[in-house]
C-alpha atoms as a PDB file:
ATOM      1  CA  UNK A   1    -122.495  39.040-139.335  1.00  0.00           C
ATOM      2  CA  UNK A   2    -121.005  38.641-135.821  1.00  0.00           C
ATOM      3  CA  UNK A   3    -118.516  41.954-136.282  1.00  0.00           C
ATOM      4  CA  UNK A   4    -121.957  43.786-137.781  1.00  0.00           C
ATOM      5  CA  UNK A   5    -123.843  42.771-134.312  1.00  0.00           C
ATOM      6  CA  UNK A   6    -121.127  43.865-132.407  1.00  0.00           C
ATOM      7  CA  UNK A   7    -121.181  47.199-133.683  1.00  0.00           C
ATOM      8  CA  UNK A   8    -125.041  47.912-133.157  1.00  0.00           C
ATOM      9  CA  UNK A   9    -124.829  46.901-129.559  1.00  0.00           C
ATOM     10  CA  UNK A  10    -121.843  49.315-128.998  1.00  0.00           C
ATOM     11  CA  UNK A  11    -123.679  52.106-131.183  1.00  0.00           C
ATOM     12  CA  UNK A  12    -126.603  51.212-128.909  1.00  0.00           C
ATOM     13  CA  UNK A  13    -124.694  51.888-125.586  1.00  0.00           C
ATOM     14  CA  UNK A  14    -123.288  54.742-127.155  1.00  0.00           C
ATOM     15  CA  UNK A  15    -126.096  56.584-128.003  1.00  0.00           C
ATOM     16  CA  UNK A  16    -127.988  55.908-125.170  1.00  0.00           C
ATOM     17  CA  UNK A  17    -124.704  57.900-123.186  1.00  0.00           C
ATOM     18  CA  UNK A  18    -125.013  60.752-125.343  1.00  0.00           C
ATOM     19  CA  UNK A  19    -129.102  60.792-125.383  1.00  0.00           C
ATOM     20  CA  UNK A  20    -129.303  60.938-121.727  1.00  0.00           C
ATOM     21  CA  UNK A  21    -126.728  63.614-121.449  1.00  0.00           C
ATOM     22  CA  UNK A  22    -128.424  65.748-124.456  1.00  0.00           C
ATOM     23  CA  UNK A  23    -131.397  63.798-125.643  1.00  0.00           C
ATOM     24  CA  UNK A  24    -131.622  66.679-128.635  1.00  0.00           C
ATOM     25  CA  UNK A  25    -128.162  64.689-130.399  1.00  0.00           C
ATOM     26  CA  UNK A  26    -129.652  61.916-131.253  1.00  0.00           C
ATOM     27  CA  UNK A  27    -133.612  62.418-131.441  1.00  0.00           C
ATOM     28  CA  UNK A  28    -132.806  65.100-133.994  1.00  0.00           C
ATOM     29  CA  UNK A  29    -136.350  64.365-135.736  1.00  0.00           C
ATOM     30  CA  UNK A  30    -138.258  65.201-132.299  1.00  0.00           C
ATOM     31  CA  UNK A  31    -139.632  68.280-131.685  1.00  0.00           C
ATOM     32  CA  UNK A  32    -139.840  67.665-127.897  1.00  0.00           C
ATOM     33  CA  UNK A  33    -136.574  65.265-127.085  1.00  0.00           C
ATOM     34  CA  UNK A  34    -136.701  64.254-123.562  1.00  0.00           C
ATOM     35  CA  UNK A  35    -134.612  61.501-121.522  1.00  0.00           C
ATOM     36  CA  UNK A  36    -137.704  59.249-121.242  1.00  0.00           C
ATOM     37  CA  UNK A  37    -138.032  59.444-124.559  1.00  0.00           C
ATOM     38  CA  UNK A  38    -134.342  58.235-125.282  1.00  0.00           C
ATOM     39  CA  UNK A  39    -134.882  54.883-122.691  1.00  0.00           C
ATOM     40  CA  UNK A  40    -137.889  53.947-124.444  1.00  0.00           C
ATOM     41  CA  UNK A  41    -136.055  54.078-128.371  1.00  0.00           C
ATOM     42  CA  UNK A  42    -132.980  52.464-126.334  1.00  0.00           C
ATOM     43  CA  UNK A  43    -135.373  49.431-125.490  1.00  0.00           C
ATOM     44  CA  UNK A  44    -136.605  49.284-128.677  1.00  0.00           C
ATOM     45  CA  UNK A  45    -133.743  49.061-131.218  1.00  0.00           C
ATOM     46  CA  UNK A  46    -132.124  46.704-128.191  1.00  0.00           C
ATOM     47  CA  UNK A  47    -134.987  43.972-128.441  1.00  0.00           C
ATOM     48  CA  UNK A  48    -134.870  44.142-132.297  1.00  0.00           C
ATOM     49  CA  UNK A  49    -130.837  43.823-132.200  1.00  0.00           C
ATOM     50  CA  UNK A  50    -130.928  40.712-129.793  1.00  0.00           C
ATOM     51  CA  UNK A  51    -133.903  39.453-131.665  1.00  0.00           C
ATOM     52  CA  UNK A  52    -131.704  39.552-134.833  1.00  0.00           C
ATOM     53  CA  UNK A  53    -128.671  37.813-132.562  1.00  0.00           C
ATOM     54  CA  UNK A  54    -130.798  34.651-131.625  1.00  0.00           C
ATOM     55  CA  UNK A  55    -132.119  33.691-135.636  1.00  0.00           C
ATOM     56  CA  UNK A  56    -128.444  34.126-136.537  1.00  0.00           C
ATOM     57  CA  UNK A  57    -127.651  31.599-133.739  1.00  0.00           C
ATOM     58  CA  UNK A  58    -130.428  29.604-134.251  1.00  0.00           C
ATOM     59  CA  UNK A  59    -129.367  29.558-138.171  1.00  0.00           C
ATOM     60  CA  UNK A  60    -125.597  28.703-137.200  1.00  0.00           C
ATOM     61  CA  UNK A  61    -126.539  25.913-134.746  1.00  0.00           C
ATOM     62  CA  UNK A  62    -129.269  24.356-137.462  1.00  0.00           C
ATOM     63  CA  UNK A  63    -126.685  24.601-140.441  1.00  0.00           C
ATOM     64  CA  UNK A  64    -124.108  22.554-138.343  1.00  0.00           C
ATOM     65  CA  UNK A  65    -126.202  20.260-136.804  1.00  0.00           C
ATOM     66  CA  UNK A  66    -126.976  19.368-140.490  1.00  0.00           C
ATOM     67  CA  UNK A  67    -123.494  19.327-142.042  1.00  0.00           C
ATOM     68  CA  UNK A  68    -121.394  18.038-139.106  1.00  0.00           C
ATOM     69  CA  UNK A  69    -119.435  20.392-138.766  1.00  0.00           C
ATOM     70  CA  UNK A  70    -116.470  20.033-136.390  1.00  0.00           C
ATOM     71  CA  UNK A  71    -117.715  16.424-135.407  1.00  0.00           C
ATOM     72  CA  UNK A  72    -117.304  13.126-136.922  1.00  0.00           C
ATOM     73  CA  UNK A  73    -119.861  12.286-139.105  1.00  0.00           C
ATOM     74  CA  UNK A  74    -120.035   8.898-138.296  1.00  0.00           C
ATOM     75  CA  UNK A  75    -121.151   9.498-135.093  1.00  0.00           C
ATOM     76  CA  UNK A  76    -124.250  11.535-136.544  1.00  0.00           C
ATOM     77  CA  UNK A  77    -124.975   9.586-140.121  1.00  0.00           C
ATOM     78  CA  UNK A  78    -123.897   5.844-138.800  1.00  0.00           C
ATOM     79  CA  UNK A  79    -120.937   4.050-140.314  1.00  0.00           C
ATOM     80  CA  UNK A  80    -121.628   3.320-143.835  1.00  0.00           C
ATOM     81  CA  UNK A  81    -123.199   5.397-146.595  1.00  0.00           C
ATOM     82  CA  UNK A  82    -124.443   3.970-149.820  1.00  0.00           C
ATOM     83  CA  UNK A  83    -124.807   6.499-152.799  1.00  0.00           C
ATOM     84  CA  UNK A  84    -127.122   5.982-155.423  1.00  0.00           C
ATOM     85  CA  UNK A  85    -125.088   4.046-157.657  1.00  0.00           C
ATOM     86  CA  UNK A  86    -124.416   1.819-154.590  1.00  0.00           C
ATOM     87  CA  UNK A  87    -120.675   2.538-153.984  1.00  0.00           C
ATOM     88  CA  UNK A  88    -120.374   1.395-150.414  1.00  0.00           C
ATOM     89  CA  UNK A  89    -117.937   4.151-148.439  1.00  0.00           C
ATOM     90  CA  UNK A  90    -117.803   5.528-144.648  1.00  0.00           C
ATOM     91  CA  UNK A  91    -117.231   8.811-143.044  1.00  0.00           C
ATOM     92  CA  UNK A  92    -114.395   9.020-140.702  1.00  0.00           C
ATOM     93  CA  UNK A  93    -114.342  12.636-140.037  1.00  0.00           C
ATOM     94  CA  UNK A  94    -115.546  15.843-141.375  1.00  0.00           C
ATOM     95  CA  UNK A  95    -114.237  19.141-140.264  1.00  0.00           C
ATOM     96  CA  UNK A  96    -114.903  22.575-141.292  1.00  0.00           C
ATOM     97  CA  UNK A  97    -112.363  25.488-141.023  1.00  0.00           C
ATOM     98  CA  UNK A  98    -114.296  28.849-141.690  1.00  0.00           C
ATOM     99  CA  UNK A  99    -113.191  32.611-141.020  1.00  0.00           C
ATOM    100  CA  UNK A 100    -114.668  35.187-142.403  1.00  0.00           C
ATOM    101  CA  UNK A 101    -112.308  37.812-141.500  1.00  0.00           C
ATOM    102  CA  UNK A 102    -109.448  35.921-143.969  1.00  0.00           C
ATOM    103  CA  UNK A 103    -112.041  35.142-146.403  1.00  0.00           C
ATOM    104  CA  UNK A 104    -111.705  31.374-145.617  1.00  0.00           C
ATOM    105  CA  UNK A 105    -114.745  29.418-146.134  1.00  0.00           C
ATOM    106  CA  UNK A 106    -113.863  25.067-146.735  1.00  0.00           C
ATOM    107  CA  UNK A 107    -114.362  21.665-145.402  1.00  0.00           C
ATOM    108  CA  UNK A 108    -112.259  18.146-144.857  1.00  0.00           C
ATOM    109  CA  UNK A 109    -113.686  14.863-145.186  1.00  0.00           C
ATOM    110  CA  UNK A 110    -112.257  11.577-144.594  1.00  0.00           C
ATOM    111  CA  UNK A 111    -113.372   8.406-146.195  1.00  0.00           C
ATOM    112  CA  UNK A 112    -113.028   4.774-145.593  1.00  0.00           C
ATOM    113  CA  UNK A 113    -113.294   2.769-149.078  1.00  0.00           C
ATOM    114  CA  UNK A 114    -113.917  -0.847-148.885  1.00  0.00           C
ATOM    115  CA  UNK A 115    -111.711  -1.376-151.931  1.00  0.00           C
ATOM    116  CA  UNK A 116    -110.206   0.748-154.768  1.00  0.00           C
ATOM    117  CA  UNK A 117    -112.286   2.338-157.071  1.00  0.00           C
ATOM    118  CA  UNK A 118    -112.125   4.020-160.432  1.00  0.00           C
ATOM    119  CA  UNK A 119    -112.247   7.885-161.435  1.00  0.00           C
ATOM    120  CA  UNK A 120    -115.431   7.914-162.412  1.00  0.00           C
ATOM    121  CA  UNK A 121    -117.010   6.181-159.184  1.00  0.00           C
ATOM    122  CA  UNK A 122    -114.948   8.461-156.810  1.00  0.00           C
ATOM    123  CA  UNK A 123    -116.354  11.703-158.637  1.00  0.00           C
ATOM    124  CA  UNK A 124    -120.236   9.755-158.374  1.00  0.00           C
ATOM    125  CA  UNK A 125    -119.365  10.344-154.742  1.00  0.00           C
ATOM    126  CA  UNK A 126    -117.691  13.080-154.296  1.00  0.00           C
ATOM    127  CA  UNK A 127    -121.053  14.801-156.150  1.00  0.00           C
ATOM    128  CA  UNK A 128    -122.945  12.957-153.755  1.00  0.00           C
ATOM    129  CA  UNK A 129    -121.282  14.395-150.820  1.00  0.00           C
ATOM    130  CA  UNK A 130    -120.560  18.005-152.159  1.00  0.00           C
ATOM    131  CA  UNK A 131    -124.592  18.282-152.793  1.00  0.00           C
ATOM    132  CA  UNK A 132    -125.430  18.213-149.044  1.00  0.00           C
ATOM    133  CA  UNK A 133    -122.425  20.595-148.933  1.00  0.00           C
ATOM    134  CA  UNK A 134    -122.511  23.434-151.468  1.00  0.00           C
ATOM    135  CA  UNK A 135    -122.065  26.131-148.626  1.00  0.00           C
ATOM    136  CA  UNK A 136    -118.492  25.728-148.201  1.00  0.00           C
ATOM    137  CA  UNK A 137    -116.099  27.415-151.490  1.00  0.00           C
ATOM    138  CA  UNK A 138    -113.759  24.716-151.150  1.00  0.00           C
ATOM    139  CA  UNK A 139    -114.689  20.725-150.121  1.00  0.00           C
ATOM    140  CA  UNK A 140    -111.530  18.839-150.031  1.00  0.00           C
ATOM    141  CA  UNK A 141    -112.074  15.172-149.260  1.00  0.00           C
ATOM    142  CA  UNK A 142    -109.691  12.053-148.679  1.00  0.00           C
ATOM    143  CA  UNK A 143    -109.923   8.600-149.568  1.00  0.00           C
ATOM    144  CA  UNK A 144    -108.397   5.580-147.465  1.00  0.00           C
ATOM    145  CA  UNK A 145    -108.769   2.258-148.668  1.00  0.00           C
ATOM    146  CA  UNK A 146    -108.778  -0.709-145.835  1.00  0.00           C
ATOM    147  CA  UNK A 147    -106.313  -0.970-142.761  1.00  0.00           C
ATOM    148  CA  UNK A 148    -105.211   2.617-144.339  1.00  0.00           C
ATOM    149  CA  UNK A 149    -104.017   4.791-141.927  1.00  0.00           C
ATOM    150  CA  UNK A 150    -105.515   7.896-141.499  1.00  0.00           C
ATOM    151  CA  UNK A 151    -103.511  11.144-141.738  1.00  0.00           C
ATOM    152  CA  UNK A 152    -100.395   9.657-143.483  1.00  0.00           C
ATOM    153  CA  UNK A 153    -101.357   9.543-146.961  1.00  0.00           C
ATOM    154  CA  UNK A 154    -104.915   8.833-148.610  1.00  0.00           C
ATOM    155  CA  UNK A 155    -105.053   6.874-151.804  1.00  0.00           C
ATOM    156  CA  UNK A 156    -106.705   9.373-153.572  1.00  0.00           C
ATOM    157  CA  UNK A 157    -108.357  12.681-153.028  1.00  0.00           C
ATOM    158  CA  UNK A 158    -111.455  14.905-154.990  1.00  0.00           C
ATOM    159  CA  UNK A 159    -111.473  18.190-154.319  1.00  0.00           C
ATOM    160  CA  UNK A 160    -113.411  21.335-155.072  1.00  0.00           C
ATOM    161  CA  UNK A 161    -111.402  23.946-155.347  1.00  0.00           C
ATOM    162  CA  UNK A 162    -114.126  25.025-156.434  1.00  0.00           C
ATOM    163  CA  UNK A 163    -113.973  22.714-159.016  1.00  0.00           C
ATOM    164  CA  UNK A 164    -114.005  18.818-158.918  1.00  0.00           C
ATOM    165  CA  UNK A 165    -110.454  17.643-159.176  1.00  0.00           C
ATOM    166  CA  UNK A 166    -110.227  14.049-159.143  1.00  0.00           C
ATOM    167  CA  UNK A 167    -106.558  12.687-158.321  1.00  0.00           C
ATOM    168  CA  UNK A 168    -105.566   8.784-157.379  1.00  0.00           C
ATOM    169  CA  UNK A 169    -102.902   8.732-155.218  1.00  0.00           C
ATOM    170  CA  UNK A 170    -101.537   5.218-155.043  1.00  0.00           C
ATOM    171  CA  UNK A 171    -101.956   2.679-157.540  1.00  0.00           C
ATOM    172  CA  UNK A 172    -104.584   2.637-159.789  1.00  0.00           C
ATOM    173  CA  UNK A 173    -106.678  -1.174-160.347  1.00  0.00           C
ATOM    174  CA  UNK A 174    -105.395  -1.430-163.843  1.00  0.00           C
ATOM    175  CA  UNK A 175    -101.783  -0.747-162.367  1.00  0.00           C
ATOM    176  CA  UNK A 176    -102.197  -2.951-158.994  1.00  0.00           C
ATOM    177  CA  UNK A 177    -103.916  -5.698-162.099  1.00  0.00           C
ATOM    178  CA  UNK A 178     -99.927  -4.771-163.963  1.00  0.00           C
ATOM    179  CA  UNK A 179     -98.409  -5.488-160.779  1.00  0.00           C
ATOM    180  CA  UNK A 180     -99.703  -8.756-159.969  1.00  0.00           C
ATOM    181  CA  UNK A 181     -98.684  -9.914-163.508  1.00  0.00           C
ATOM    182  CA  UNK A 182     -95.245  -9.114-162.839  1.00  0.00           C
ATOM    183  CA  UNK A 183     -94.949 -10.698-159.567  1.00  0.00           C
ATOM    184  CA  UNK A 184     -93.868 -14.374-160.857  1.00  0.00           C
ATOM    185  CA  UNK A 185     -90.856 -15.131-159.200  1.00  0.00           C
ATOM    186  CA  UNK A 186     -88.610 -18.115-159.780  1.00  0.00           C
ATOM    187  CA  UNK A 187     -88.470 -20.367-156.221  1.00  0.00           C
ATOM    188  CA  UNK A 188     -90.535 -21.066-153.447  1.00  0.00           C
ATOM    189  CA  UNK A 189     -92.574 -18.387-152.919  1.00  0.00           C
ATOM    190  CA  UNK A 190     -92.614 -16.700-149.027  1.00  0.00           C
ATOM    191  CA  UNK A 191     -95.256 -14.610-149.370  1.00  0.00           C
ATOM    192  CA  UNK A 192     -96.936 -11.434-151.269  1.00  0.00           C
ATOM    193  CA  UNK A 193     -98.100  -8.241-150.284  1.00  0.00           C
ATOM    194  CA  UNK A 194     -99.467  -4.833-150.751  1.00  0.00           C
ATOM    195  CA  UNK A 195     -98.173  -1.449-149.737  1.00  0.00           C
ATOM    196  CA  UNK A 196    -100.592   1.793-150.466  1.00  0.00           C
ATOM    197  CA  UNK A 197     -99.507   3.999-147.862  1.00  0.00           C
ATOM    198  CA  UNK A 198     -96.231   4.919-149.549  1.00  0.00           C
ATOM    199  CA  UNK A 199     -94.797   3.280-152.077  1.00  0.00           C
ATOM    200  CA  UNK A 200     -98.228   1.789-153.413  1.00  0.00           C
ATOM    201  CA  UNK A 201     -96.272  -1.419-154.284  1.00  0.00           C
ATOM    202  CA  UNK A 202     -96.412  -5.276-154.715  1.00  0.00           C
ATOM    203  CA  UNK A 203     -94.115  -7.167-152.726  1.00  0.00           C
ATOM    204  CA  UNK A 204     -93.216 -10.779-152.673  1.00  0.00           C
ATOM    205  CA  UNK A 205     -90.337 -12.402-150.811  1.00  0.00           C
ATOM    206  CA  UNK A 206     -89.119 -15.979-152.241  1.00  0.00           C
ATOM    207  CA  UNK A 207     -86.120 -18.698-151.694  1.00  0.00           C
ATOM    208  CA  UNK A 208     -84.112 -19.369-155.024  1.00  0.00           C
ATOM    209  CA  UNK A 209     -80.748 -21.693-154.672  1.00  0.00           C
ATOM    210  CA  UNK A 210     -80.696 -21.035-150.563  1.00  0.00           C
ATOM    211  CA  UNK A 211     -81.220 -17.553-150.957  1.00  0.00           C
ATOM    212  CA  UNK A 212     -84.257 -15.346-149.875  1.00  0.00           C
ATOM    213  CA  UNK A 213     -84.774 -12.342-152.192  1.00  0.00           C
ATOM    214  CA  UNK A 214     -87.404  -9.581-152.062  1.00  0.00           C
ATOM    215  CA  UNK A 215     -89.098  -8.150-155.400  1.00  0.00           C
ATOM    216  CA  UNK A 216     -91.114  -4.795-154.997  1.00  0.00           C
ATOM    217  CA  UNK A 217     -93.579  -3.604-158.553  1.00  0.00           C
ATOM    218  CA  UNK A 218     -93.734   0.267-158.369  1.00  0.00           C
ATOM    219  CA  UNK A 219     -96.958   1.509-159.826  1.00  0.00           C
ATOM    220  CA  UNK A 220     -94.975   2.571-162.858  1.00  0.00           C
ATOM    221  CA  UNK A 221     -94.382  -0.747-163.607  1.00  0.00           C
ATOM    222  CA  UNK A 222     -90.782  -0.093-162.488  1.00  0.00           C
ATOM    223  CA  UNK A 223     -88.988  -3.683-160.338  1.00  0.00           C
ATOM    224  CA  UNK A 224     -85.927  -3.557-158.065  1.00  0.00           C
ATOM    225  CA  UNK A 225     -84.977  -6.745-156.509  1.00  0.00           C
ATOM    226  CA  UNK A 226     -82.860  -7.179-153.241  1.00  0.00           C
ATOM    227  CA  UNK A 227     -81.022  -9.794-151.620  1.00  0.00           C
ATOM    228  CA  UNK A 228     -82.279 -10.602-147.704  1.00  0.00           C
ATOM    229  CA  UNK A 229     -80.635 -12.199-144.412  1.00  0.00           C
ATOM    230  CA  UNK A 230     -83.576 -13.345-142.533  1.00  0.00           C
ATOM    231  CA  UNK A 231     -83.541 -13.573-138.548  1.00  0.00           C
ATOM    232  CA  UNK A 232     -86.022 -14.751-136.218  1.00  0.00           C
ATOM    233  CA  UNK A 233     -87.678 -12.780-133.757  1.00  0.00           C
ATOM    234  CA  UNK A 234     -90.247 -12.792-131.463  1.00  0.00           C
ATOM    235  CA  UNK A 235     -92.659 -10.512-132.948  1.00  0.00           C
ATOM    236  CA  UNK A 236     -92.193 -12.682-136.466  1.00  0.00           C
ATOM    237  CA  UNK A 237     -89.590 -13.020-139.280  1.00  0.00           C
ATOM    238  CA  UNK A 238     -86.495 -10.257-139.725  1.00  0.00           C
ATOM    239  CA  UNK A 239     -85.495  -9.280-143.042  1.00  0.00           C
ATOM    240  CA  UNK A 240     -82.408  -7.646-143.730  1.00  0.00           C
ATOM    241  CA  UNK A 241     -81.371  -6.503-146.817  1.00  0.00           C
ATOM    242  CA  UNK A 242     -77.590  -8.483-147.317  1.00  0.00           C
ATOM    243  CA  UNK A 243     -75.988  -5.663-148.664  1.00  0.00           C
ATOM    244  CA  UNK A 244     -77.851  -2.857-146.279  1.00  0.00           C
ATOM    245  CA  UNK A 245     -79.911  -0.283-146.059  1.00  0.00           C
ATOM    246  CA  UNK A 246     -78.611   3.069-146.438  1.00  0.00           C
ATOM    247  CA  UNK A 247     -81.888   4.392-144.100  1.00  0.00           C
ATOM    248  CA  UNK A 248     -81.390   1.435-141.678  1.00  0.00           C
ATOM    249  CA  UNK A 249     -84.979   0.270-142.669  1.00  0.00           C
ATOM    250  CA  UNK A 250     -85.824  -3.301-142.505  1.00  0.00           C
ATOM    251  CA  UNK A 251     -88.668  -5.702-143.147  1.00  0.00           C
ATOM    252  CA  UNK A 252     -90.394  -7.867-140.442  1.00  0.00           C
ATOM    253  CA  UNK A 253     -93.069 -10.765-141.375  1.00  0.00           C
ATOM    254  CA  UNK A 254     -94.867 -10.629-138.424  1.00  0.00           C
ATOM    255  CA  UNK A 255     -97.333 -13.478-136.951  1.00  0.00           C
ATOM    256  CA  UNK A 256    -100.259 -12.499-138.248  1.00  0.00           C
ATOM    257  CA  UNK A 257     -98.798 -12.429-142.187  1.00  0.00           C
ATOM    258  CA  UNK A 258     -98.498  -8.791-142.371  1.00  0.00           C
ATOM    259  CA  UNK A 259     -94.875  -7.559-143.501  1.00  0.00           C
ATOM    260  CA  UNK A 260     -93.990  -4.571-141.424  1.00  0.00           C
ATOM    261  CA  UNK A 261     -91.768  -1.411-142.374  1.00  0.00           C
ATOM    262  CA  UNK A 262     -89.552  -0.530-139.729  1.00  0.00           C
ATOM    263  CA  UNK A 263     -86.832   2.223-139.521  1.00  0.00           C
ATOM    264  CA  UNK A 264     -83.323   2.073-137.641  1.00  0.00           C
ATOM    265  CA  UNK A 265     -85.424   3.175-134.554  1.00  0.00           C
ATOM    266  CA  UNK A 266     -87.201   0.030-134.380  1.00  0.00           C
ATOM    267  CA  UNK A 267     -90.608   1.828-135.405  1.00  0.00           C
ATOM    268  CA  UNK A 268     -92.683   0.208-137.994  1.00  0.00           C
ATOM    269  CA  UNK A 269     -93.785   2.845-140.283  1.00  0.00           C
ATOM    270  CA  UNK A 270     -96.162   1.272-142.585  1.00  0.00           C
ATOM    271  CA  UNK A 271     -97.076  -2.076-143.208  1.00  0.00           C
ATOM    272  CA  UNK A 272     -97.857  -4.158-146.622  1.00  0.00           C
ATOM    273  CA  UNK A 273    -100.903  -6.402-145.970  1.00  0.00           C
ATOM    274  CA  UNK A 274    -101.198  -9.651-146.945  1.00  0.00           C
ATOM    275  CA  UNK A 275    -102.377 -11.206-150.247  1.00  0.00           C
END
């Protein structure tokens, strides 16, 4: 619409060049073409072209005003959002990336779960948010759950591509219920954890005989268990595995109970929150 605009107002200058040099180009239906006569159709067709400019703004302004486009909706819709089958979730951000000149025409969203749902509650929302949204040919939307952070990995996504496509991510609540019935340990027990960011695991460190071991459920059901040197610091507990890491990663039980992932550059990369 903008490129269509753009070209009236240049045809509009145009002509108005010519007309005033030989008003009898372009008044061609006139019997009597005169220079006065070219000004006044000038003024005309330029009050009905700018007229047609400011709906088309007007229209743009109203339609993102309503959608939120390129702000964060919770700054427009408040935190939390109920749908009707009262699945508690919250916006983070909603961005729209639209050029009509590639033929690209979709929207992100970001959304804060307050726990892990199933597939069929995450497509009741997704329909709930794609209705107020049915402009856009593709609506891709992210799911975090709690103390997720955004950007590096949802937990699961729906997408409409145009269609719904409904995809968990990380583990699943009948494979997170799996987990938990694996994670019996023999010993004293340390401490368990969760990790959805990127492994989507269950983790528990334990003592057996003097020894401190770590056990990590995959979502597969898969188990690998590792042998630790533990080593107090001042940010928490150091875990090392005994017989090393090949990546130089290490684990760090930190004051508040959290078990942190950090890499040989001392960076904690994710963290596994406590059970």
């Amino acid at each position: 619409m903008k490129t269509i605009l753009v070209f009236l107002i240049f045809g509009l200058f145009s002509a108005l060049v010519v007309g005033l040099i030989k008003p009898s180009m372009v008044l061609r239906w006139s019997k009597k073409p005169t220079r006065l006569k070219i000004i006044g159709w000038w003024f005309l067709c330029t009050i009905i072209v700018f007229f047609s400019i400011g709906l088309f703004v007007s229209d743009e302004v109203s339609e993102k005003s309503q959608t939120g486009i390129t702000l964060p909706v919770k700054a427009q819709t408040g935190e939390k959002t109920n749908s009707k089958d009262n699945l508690s979730y919250e916006i983070i951000t909603e961005k729209d990336n639209v050029n009509p000149e590639i033929d690209l025409n979709k929207c992100n969203i970001e959304v804060r779960l307050n726990k892990k749902l199933t597939k069929e509650e995450l497509k009741i929302i997704a329909n709930n948010l794609r209705g107020t949204r049915k402009s856009y040919d593709k609506l891709w939307i992210f799911y975090y759950l709690p103390e997720m952070k955004v950007g590096s990995g949802a937990w699961a996504t729906t997408h409409f591509t145009p269609d719904l496509e409904v995809e968990i991510l990380g583990s699943t609540i009948a494979e997170e219920k799996s987990a938990i019935e694996k994670i019996n340990v023999i010993g004293n027990v340390i401490g368990t954890w969760s990790e959805e960011q990127y492994t989507s695991t269950k983790v528990v460190i334990y003592k057996e005989k003097e020894k401190i071991y770590i056990k990590t459920i995959y979502k597969n059901g898969q188990e690998s268990v590792e042998e630790l040197i533990a080593k107090k610091i001042k940010s928490g507990m150091k875990y090392e595995e005994a017989e090393g890491n090949p990546n130089g990663e290490y684990y760090v039980l930190e004051n508040d109970g959290n078990l942190g992932y950090y890499n040989k550059q001392n960076n904690r990369f994710t963290i596994a929150k406590k059970n």
